[in-house]
N, C-alpha and C. Protein backbone atom coordinates (compact mmCIF):
# COMPACT_ATOMS: atom_id res chain seq x y z
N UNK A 1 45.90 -66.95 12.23
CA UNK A 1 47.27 -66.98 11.74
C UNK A 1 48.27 -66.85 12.89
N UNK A 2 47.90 -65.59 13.34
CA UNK A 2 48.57 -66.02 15.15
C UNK A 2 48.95 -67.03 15.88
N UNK A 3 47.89 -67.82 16.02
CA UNK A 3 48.35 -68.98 16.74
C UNK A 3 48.94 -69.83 16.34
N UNK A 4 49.25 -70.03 14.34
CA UNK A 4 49.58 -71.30 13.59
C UNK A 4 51.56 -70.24 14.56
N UNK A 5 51.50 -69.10 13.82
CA UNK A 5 52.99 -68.80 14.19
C UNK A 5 53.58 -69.11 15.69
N UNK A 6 52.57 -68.87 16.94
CA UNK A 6 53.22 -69.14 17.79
C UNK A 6 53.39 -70.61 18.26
N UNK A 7 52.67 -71.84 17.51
CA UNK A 7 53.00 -72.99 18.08
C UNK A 7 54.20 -73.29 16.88
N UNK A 8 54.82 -72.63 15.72
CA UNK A 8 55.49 -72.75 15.28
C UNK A 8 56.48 -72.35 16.10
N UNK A 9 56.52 -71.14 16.74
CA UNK A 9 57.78 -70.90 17.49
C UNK A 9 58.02 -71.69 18.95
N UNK A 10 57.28 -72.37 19.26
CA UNK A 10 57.06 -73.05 20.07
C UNK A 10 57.64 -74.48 20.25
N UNK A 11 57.26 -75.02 18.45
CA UNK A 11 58.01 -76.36 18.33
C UNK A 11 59.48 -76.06 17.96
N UNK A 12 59.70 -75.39 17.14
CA UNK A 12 61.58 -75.12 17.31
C UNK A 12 61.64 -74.39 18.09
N UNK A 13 61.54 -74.37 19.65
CA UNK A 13 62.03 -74.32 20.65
C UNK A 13 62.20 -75.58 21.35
N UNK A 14 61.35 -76.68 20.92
CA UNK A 14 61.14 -77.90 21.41
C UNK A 14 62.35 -78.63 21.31
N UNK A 15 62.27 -78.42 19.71
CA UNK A 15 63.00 -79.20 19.04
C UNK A 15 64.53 -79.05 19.37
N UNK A 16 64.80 -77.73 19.14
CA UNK A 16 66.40 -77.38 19.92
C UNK A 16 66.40 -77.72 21.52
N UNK A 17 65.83 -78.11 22.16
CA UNK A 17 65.99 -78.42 23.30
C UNK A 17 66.29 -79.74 23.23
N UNK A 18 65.37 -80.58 22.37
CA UNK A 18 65.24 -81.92 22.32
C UNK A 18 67.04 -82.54 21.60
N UNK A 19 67.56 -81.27 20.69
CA UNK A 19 68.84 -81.73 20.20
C UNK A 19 69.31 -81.75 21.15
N UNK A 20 69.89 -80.50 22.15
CA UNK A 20 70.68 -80.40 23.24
C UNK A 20 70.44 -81.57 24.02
N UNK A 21 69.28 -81.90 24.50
CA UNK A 21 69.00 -83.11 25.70
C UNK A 21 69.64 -84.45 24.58
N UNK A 22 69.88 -84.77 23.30
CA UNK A 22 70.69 -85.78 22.92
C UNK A 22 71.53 -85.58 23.16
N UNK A 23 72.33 -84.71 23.30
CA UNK A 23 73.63 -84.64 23.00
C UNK A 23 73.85 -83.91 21.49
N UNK A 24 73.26 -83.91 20.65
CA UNK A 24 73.45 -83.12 19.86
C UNK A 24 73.67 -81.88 19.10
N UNK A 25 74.49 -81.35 18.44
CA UNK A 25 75.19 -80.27 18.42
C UNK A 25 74.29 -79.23 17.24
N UNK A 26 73.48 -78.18 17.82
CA UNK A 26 72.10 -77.20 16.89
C UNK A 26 73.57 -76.54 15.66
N UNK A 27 73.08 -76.44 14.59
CA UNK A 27 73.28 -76.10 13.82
C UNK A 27 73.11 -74.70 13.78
N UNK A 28 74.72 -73.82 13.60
CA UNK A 28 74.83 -72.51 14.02
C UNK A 28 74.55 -71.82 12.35
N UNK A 29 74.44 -70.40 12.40
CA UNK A 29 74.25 -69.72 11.60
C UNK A 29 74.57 -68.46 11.71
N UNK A 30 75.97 -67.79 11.13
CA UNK A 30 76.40 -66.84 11.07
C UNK A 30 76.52 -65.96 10.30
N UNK A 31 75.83 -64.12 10.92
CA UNK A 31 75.94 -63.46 9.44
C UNK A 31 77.10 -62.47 8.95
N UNK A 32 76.95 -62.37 7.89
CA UNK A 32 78.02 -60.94 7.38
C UNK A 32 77.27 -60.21 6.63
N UNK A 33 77.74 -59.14 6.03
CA UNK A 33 77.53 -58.01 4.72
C UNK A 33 78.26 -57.57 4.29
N UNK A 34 78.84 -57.72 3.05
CA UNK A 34 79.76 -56.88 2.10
C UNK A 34 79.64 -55.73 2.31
N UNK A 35 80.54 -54.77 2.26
CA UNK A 35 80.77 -53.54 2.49
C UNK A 35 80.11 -52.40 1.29
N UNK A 36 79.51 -52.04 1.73
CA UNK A 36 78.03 -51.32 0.67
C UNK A 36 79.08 -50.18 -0.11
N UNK A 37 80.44 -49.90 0.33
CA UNK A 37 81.01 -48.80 -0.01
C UNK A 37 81.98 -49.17 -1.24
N UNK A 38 81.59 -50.63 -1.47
CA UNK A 38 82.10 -51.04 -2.45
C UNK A 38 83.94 -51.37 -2.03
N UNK A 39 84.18 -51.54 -1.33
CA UNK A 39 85.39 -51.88 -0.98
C UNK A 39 85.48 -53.11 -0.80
N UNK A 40 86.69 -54.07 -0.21
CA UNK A 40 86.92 -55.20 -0.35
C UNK A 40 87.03 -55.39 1.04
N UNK A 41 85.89 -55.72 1.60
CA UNK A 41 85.70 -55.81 3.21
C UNK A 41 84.54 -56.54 3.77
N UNK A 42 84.41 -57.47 4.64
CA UNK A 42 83.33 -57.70 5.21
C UNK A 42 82.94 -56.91 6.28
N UNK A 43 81.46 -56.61 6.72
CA UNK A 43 81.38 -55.91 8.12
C UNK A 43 82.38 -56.65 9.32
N UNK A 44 82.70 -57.64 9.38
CA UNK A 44 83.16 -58.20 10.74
C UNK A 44 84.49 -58.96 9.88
N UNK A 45 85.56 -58.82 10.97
CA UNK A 45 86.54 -59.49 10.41
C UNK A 45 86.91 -61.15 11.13
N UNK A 46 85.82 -61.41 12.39
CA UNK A 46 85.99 -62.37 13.50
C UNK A 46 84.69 -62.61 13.44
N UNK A 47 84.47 -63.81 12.78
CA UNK A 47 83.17 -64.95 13.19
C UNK A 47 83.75 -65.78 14.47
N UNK A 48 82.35 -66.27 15.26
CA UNK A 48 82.63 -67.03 16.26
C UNK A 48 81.77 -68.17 16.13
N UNK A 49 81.95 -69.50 16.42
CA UNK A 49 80.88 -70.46 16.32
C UNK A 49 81.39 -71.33 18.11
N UNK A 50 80.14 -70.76 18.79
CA UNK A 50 80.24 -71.92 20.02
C UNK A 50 79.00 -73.17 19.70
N UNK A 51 79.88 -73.91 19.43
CA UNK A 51 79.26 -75.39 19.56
C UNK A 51 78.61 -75.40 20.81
N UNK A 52 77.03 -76.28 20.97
CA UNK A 52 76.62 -76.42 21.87
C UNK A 52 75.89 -77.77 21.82
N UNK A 53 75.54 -78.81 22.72
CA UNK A 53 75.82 -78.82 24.05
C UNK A 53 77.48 -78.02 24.40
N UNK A 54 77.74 -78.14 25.62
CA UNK A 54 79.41 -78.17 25.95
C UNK A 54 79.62 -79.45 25.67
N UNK A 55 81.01 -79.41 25.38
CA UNK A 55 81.75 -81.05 24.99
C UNK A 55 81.72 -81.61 23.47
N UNK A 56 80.47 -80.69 23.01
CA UNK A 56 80.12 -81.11 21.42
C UNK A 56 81.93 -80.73 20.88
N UNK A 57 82.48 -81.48 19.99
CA UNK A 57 83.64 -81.50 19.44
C UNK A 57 83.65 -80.99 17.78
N UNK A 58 82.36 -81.47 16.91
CA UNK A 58 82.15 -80.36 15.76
C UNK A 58 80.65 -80.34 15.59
N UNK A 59 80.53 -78.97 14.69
CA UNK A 59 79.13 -79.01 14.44
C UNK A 59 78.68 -78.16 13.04
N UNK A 60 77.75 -78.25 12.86
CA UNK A 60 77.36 -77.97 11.52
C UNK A 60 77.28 -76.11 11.39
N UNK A 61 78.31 -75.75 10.74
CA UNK A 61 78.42 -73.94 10.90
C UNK A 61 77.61 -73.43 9.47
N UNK A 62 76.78 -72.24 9.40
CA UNK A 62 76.46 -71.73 7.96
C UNK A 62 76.91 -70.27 8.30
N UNK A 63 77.25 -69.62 7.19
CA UNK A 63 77.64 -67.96 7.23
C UNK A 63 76.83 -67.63 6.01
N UNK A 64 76.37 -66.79 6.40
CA UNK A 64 74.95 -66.02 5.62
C UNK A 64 75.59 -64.82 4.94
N UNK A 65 76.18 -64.85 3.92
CA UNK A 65 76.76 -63.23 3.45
C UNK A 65 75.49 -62.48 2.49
N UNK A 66 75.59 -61.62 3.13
CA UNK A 66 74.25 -60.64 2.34
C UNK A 66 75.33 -59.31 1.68
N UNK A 67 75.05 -59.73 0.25
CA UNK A 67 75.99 -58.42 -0.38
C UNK A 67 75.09 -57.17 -1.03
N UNK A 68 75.60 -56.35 -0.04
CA UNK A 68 75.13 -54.82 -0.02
C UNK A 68 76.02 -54.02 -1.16
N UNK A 69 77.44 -54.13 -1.72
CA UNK A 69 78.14 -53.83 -2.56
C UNK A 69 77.48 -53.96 -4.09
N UNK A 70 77.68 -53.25 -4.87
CA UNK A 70 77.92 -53.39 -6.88
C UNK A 70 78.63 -54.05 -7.14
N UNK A 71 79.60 -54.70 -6.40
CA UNK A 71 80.84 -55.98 -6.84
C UNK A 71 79.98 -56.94 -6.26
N UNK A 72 80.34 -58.21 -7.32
CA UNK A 72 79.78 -59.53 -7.05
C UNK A 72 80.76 -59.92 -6.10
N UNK A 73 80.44 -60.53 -5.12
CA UNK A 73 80.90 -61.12 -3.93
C UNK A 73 80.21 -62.70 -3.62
N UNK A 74 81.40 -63.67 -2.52
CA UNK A 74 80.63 -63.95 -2.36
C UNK A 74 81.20 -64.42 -0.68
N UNK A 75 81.24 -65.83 0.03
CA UNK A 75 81.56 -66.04 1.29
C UNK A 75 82.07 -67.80 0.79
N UNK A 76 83.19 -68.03 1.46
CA UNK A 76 83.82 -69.61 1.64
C UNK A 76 84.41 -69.74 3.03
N UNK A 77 84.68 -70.70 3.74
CA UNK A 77 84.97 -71.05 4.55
C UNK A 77 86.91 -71.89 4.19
N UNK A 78 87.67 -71.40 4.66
CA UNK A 78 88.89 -72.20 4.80
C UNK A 78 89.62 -72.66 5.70
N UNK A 79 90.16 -74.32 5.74
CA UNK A 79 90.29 -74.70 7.01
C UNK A 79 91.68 -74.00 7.54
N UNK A 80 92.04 -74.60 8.73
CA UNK A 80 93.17 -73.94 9.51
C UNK A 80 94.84 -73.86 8.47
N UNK A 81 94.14 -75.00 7.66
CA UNK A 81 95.40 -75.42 6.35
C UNK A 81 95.55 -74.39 5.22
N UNK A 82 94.54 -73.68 5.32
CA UNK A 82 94.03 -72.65 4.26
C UNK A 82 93.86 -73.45 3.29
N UNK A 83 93.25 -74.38 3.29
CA UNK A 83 92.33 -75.08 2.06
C UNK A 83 90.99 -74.90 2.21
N UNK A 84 90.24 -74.25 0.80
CA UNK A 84 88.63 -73.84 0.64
C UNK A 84 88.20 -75.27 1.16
N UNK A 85 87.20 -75.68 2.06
CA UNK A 85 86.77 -76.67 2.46
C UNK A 85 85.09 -76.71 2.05
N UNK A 86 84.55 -75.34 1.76
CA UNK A 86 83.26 -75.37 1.45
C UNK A 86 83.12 -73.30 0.65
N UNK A 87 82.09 -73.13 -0.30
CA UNK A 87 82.04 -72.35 -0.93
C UNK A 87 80.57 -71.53 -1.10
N UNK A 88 79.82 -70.31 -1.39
CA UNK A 88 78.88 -70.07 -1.60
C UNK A 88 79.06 -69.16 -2.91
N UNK A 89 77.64 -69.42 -3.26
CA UNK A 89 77.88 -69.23 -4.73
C UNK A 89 78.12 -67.64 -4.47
N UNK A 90 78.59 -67.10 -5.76
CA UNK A 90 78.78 -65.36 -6.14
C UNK A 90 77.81 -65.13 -6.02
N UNK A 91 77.34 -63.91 -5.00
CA UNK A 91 76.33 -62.84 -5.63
C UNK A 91 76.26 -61.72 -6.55
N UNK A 92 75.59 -61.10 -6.48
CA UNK A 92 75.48 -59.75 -7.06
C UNK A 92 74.76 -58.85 -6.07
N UNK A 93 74.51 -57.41 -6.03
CA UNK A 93 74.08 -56.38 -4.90
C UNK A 93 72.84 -57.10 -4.96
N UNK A 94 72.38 -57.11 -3.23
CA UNK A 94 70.90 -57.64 -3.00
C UNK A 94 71.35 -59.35 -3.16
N UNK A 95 71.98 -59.67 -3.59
CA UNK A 95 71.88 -61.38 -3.34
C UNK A 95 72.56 -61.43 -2.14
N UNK A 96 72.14 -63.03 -1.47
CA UNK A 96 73.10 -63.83 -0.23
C UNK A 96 73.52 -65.30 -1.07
N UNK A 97 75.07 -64.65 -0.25
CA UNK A 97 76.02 -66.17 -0.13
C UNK A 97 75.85 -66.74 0.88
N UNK A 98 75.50 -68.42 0.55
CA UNK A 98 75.57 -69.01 1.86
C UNK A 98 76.64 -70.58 2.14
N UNK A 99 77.14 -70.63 2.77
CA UNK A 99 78.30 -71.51 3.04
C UNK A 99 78.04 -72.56 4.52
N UNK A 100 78.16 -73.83 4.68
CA UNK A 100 77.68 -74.75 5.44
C UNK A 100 79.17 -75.52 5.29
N UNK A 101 79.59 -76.00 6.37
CA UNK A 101 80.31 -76.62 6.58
C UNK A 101 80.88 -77.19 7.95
N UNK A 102 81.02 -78.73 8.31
CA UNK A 102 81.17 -79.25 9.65
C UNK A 102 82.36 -79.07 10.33
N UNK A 103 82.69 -78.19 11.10
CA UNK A 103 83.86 -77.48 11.71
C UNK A 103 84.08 -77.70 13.33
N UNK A 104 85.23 -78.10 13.07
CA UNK A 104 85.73 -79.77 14.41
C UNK A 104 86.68 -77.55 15.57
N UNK A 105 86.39 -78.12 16.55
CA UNK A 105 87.02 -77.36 17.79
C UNK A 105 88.58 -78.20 17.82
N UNK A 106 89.32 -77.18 18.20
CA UNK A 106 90.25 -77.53 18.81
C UNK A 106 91.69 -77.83 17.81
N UNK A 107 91.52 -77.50 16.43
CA UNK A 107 92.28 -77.71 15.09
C UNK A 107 92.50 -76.83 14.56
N UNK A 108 92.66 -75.42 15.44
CA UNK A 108 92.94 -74.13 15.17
C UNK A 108 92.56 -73.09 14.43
N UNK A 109 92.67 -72.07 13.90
CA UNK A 109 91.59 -70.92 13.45
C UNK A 109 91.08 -71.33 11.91
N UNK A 110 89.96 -71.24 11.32
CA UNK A 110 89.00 -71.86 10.34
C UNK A 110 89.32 -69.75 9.90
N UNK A 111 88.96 -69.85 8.59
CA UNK A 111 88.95 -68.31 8.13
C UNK A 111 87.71 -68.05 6.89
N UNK A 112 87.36 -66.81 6.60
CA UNK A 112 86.16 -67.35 5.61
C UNK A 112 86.63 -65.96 4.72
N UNK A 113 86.43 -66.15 3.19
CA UNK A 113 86.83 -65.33 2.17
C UNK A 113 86.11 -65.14 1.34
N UNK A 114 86.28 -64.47 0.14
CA UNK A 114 85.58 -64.00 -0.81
C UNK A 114 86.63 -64.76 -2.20
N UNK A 115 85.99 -65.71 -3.10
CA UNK A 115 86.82 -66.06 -3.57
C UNK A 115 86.87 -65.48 -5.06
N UNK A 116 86.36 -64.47 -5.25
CA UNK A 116 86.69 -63.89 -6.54
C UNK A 116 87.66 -63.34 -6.39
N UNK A 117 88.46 -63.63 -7.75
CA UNK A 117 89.54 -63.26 -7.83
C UNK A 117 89.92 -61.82 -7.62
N UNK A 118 91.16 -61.77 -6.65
CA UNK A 118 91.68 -60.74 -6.34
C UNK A 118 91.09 -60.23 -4.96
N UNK A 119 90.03 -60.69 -4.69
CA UNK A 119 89.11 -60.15 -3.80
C UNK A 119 89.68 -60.49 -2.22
N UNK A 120 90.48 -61.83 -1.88
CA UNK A 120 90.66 -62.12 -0.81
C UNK A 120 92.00 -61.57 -0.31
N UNK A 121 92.76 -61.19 -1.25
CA UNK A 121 94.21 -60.07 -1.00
C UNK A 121 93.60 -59.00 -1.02
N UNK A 122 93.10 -58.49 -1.59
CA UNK A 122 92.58 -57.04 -1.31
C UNK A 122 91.81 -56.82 0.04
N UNK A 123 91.32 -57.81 0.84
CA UNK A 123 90.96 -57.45 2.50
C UNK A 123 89.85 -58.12 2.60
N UNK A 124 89.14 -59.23 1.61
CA UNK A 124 87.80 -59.97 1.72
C UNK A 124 88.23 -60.93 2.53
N UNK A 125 88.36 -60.96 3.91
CA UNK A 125 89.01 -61.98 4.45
C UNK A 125 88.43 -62.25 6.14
N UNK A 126 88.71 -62.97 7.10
CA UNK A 126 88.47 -62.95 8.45
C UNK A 126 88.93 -63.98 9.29
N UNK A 127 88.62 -63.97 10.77
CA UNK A 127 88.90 -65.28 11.02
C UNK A 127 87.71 -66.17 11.97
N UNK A 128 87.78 -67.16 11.93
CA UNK A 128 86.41 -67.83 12.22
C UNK A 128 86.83 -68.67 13.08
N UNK A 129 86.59 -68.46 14.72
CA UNK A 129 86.83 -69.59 15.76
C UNK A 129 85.60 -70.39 16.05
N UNK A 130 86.41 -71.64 16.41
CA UNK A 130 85.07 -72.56 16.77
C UNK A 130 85.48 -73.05 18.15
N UNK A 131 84.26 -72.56 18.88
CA UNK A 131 84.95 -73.11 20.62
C UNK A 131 83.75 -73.91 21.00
């Protein structure tokens, strides 16, 4: 079983190399956690997504919200316009929200929320750079 895992970790190492040597931009993945204290907060209020190679201009972002809270929560992404551009479904305590969306550099700060109601005025909120 050992060895099946390490040539597994082996080929997605390959493989992300093999994107970078296209030119192609690895698909990032960013996490959070609802605030277990039941408040209207994510752990982090500043996601970061560095696109990679350098020069890559957008790339494919996911935010992983794992809700630790008794309030259903969940995670969306909004562009610099503050329009929801992509959404993850509601959880409940012990579920993850997950949100994917292709987010261009250089078109100013992207933000990610909680879109149950009431939830994103009350402090479910952040801001999400893409460099």
């Amino acid at each position: 079983m050992k060895p099946l895992l390490a040539a597994a970790s082996v080929a997605a190492v390959a493989l992300a190399a093999v994107a970078v040597a296209l030119g192609r931009a690895t698909p990032l993945k960013l996490k959070l956690t609802a605030n277990p204290n039941n408040k209207l907060a994510y752990d982090k209020g500043l996601l970061r997504a560095v696109l990679r190679p350098a020069g890559t201009k957008s790339g494919k972002v996911t935010i992983v919200m794992k809700n630790r809270s008794s309030l259903p929560h969940n995670v969306a992404i909004k562009s610099p316009k503050g329009k929801i551009i992509a959404k993850g479904k509601v959880v409940r305590k012990g579920g993850t929200s997950t949100v994917t969306a292709v987010l261009k550099k250089g078109v100013g700060f992207y933000s990610f929320v909680c879109t149950v109601p009431g939830h994103e005025a009350g402090g479910m909120r952040g801001i999400l750079g893409v460099d």
